[in-house]
C-alpha atoms as a PDB file:
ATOM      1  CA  UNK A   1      -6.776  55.898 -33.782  1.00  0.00           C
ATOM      2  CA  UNK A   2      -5.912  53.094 -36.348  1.00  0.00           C
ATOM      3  CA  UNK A   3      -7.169  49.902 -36.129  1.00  0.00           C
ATOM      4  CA  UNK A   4      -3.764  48.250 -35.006  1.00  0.00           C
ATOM      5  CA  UNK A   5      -3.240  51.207 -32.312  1.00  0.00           C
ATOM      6  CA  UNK A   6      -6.324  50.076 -30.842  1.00  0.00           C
ATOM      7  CA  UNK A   7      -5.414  46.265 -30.874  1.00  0.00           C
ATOM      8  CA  UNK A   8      -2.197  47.071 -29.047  1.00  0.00           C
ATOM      9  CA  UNK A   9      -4.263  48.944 -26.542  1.00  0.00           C
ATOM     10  CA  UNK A  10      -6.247  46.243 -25.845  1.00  0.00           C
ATOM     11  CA  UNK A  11      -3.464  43.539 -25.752  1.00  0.00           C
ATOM     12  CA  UNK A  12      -1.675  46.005 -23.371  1.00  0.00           C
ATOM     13  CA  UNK A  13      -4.643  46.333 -20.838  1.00  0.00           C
ATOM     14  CA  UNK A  14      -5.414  42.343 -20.884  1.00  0.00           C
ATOM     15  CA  UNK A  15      -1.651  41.722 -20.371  1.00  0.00           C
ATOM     16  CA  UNK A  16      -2.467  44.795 -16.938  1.00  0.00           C
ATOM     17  CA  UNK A  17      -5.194  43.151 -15.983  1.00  0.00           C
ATOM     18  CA  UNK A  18      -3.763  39.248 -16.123  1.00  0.00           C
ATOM     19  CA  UNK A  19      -0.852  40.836 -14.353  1.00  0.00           C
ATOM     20  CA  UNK A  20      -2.850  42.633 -11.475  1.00  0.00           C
ATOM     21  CA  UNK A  21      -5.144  39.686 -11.061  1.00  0.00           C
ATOM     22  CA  UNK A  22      -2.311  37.015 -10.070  1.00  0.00           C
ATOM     23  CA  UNK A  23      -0.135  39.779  -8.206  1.00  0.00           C
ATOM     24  CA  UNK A  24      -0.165  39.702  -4.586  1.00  0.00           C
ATOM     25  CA  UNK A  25      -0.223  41.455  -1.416  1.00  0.00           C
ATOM     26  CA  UNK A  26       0.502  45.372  -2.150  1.00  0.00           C
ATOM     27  CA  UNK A  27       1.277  45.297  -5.491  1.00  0.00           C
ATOM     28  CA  UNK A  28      -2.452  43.788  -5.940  1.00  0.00           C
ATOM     29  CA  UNK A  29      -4.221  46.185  -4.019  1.00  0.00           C
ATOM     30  CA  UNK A  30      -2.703  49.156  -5.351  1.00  0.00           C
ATOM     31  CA  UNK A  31      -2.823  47.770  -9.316  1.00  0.00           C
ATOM     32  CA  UNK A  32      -6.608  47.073  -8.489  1.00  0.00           C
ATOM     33  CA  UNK A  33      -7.169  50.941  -6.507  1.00  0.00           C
ATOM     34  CA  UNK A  34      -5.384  52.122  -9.767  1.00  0.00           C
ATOM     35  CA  UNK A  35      -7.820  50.391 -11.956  1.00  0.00           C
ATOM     36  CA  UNK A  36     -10.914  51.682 -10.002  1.00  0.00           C
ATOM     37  CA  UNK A  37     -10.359  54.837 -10.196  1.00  0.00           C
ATOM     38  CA  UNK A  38      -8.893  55.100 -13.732  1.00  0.00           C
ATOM     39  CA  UNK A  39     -11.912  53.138 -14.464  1.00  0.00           C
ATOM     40  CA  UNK A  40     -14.458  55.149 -12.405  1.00  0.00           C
ATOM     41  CA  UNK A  41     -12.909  58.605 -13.962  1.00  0.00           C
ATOM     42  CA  UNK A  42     -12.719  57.030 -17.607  1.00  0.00           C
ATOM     43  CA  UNK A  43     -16.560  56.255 -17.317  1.00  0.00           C
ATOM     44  CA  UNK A  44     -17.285  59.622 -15.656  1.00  0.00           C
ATOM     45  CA  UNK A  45     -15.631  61.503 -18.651  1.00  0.00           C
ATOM     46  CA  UNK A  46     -16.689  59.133 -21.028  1.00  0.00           C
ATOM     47  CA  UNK A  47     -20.431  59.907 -19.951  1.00  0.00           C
ATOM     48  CA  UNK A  48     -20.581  63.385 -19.164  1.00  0.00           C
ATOM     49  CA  UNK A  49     -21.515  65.015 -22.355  1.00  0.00           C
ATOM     50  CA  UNK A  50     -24.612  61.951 -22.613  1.00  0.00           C
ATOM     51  CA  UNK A  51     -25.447  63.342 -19.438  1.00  0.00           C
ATOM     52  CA  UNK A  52     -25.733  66.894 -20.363  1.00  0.00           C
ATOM     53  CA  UNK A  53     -28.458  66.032 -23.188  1.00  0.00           C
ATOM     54  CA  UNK A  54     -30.539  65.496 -20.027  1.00  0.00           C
ATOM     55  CA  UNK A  55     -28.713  67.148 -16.963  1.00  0.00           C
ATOM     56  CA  UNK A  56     -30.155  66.393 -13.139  1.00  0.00           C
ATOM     57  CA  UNK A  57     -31.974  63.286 -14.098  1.00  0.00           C
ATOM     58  CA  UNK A  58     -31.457  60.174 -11.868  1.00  0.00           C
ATOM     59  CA  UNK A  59     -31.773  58.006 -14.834  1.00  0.00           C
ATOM     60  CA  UNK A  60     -28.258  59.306 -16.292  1.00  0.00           C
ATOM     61  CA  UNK A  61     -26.366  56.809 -13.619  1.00  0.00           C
ATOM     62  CA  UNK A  62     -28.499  53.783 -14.964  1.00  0.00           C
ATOM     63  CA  UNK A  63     -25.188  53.725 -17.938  1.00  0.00           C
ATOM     64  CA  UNK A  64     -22.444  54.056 -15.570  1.00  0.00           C
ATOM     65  CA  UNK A  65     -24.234  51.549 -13.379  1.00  0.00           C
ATOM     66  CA  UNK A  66     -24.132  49.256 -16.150  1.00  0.00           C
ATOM     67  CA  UNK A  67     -20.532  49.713 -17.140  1.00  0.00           C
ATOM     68  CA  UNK A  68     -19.054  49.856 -13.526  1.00  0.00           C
ATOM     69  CA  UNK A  69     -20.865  46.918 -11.988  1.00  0.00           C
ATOM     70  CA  UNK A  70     -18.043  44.849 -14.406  1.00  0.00           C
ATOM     71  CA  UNK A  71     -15.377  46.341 -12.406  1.00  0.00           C
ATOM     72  CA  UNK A  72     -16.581  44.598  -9.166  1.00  0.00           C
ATOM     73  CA  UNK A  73     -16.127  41.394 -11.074  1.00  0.00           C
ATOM     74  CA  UNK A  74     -12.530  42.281 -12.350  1.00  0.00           C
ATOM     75  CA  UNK A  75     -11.711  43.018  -8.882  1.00  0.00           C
ATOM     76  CA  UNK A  76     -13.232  39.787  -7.655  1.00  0.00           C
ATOM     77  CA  UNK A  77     -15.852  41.815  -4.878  1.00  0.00           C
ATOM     78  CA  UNK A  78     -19.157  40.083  -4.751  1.00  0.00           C
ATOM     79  CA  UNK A  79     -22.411  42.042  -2.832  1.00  0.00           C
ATOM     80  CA  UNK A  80     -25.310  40.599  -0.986  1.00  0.00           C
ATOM     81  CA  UNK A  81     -28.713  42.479  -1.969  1.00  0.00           C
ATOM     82  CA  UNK A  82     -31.594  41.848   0.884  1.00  0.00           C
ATOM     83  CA  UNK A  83     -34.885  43.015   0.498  1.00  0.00           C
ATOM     84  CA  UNK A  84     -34.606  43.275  -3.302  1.00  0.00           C
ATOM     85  CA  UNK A  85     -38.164  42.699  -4.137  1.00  0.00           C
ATOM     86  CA  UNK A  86     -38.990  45.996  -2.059  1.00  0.00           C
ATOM     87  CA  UNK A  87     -36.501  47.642  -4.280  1.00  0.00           C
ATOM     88  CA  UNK A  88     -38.260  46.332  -7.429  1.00  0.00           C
ATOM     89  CA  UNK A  89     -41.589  48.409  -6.547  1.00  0.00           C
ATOM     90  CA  UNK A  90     -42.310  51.683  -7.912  1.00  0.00           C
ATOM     91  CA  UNK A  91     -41.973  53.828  -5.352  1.00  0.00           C
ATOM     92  CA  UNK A  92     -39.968  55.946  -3.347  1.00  0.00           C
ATOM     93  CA  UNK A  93     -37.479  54.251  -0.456  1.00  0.00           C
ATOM     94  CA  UNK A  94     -34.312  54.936   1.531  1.00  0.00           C
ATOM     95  CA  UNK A  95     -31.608  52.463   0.711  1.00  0.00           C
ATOM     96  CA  UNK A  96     -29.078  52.690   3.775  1.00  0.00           C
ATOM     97  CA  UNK A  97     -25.456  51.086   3.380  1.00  0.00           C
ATOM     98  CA  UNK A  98     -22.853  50.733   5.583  1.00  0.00           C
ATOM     99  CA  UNK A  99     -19.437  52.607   5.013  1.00  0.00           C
ATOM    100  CA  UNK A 100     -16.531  50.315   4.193  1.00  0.00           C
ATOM    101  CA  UNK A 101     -14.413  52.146   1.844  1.00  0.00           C
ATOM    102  CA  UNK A 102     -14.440  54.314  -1.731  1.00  0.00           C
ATOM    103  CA  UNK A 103     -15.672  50.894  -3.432  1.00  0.00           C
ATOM    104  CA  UNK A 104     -19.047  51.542  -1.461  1.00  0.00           C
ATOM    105  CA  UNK A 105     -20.048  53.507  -4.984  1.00  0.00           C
ATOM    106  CA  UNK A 106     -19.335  50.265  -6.724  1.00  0.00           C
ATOM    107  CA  UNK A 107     -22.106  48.091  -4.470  1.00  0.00           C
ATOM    108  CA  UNK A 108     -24.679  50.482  -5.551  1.00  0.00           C
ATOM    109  CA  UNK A 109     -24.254  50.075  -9.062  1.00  0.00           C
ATOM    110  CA  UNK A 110     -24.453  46.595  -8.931  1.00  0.00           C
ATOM    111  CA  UNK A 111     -27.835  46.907  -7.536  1.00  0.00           C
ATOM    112  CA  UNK A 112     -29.485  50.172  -9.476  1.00  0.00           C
ATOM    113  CA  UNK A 113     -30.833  48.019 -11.999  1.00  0.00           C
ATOM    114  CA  UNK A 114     -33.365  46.546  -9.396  1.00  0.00           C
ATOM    115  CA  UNK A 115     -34.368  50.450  -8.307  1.00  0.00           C
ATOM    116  CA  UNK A 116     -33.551  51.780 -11.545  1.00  0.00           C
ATOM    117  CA  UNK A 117     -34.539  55.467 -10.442  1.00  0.00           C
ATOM    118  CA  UNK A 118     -32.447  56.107  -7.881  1.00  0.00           C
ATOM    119  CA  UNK A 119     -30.878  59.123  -6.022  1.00  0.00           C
ATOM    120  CA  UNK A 120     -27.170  59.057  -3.879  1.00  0.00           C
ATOM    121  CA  UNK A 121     -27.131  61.402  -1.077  1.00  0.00           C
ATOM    122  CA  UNK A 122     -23.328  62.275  -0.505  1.00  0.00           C
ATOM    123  CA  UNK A 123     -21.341  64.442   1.193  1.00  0.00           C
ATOM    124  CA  UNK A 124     -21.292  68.525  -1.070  1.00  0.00           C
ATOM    125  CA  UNK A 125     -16.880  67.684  -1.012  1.00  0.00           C
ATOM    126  CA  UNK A 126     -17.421  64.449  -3.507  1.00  0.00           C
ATOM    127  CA  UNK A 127     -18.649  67.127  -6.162  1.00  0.00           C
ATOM    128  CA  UNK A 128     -15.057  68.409  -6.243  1.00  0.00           C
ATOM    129  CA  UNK A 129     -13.671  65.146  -6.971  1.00  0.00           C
ATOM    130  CA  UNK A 130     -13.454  65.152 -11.002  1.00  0.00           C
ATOM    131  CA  UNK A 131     -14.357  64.198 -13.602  1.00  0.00           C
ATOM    132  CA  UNK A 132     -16.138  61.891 -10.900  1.00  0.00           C
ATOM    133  CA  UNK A 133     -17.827  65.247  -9.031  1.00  0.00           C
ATOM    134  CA  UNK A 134     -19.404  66.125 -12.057  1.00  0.00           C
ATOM    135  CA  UNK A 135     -20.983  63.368 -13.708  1.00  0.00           C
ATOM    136  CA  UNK A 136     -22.578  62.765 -10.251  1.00  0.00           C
ATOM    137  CA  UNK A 137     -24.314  65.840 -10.049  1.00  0.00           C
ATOM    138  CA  UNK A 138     -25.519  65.098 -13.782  1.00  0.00           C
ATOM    139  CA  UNK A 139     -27.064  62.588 -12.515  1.00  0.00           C
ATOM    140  CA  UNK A 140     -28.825  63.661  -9.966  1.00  0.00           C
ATOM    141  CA  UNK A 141     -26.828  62.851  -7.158  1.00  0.00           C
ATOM    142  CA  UNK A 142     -27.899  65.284  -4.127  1.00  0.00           C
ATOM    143  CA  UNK A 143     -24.665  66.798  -2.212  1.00  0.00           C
ATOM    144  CA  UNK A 144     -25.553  67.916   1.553  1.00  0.00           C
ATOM    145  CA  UNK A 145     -23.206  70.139   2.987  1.00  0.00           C
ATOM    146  CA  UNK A 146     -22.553  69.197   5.841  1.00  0.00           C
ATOM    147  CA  UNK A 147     -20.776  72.138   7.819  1.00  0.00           C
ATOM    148  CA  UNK A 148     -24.207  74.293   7.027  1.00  0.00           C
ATOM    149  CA  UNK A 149     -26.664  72.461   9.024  1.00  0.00           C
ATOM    150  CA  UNK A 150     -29.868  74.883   7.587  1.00  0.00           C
ATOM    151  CA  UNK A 151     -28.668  73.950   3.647  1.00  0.00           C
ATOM    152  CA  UNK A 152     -28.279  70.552   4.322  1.00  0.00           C
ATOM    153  CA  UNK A 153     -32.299  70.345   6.110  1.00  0.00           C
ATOM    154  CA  UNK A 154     -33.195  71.884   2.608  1.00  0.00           C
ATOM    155  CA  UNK A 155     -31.073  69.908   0.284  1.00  0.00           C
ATOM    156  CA  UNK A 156     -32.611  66.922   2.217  1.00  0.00           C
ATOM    157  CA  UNK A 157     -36.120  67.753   1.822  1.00  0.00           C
ATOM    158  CA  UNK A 158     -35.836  68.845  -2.041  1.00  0.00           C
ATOM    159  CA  UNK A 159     -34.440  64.868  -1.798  1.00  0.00           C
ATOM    160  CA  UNK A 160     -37.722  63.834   0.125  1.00  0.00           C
ATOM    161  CA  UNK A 161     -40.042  65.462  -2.540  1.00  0.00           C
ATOM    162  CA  UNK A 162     -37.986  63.736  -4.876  1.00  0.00           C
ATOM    163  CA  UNK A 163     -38.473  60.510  -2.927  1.00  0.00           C
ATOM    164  CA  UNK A 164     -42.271  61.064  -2.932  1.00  0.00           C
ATOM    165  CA  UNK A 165     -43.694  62.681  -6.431  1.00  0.00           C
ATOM    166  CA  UNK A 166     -41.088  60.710  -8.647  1.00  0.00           C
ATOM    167  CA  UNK A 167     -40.682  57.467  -6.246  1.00  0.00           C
ATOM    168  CA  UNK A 168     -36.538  57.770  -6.004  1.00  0.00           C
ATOM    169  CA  UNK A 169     -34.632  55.564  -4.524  1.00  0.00           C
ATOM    170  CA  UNK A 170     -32.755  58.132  -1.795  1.00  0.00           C
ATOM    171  CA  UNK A 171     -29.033  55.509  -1.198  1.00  0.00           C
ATOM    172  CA  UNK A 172     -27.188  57.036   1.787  1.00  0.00           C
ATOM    173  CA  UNK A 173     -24.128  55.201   2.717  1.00  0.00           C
ATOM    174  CA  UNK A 174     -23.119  55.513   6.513  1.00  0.00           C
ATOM    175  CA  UNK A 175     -20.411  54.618   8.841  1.00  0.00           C
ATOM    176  CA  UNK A 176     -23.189  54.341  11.274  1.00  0.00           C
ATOM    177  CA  UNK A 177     -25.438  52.192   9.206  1.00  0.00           C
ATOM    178  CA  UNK A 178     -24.235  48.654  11.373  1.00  0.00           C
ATOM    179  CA  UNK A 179     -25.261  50.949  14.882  1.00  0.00           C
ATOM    180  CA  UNK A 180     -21.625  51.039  15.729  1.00  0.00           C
ATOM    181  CA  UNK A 181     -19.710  54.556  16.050  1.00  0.00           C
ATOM    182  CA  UNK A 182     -16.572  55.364  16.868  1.00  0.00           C
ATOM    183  CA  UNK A 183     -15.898  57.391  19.479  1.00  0.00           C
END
């Protein structure tokens, strides 16, 4: 790419992004879901072959956390950590969230840099959402599968012994996580 390709590309995307920040009511929310997941999927493919230098290893998200915790700011989102100086020990914990949307991904990376070794427990149909799927399971998240209630009790203990012998952060995210439900 030449050198005044690229500075047209940039000039584009600021002009996008100046545009999507002062939008308003639908337009802005679907400019900004755009920009997530182009942004999410750019980083994914972007990191991927990294990733396969060193395949399975929870420290692989540690770069996407550090490029995708900018797109909370762009989207103006801000996160409350508690507990963070538990999450600064070396050792194994289980971080649970609770379920608001797709962005959920976007609150963990803004905190990974306190647990730095840390391992997302989602659901085995995520993997099949690429390039995002992939890059995930490079770095170490563990898929359950849920409809196979005998995998999922193994998947969760190899997570466990993970948890234990390399002190990994285990992050599940839950709908339940507030002790509502639905019914």
């Amino acid at each position: 790419m030449e050198p005044l390709d690229l500075l047209l590309l940039v000039g584009v995307v600021l002009v996008l992004l100046t545009f999507m920040l002062n939008c308003h009511g639908a337009l802005q929310y679907h400019s900004r879901f755009v920009f997530y997941v182009v942004s999410v999927s750019f980083t994914a493919m972007s990191c991927i072959p990294f990733y396969c230098l060193s395949p399975l290893n929870v420290k692989n998200a540690m770069y996407t956390a550090y490029i995708l915790k900018h797109v909370t700011k762009v989207l103006g989102i801000t996160w409350e950590l508690r507990g963070r100086e538990y999450l600064a020990e070396d050792r194994g914990c289980v971080i649970v969230a609770n379920h608001q949307s797709m962005l959920d991904i976007l609150g963990m990376f803004n905190i990974w840099h306190v647990m730095e070794k840390c391992a997302p427990v989602a659901k085995k149909e995520v993997f099949y959402v690429w390039p995002f799927g992939l890059g995930a399971w490079l770095s170490g998240v563990v898929f359950i599968d849920r409809l196979n209630s005998s995998k999922a009790h193994d998947q969760l203990n190899h997570a466990s012994k993970l948890m234990k012998t390399d002190k990994v952060c285990l992050f599940l995210v839950s709908q339940y996580a507030s002790g509502l439900s639905k019914n």
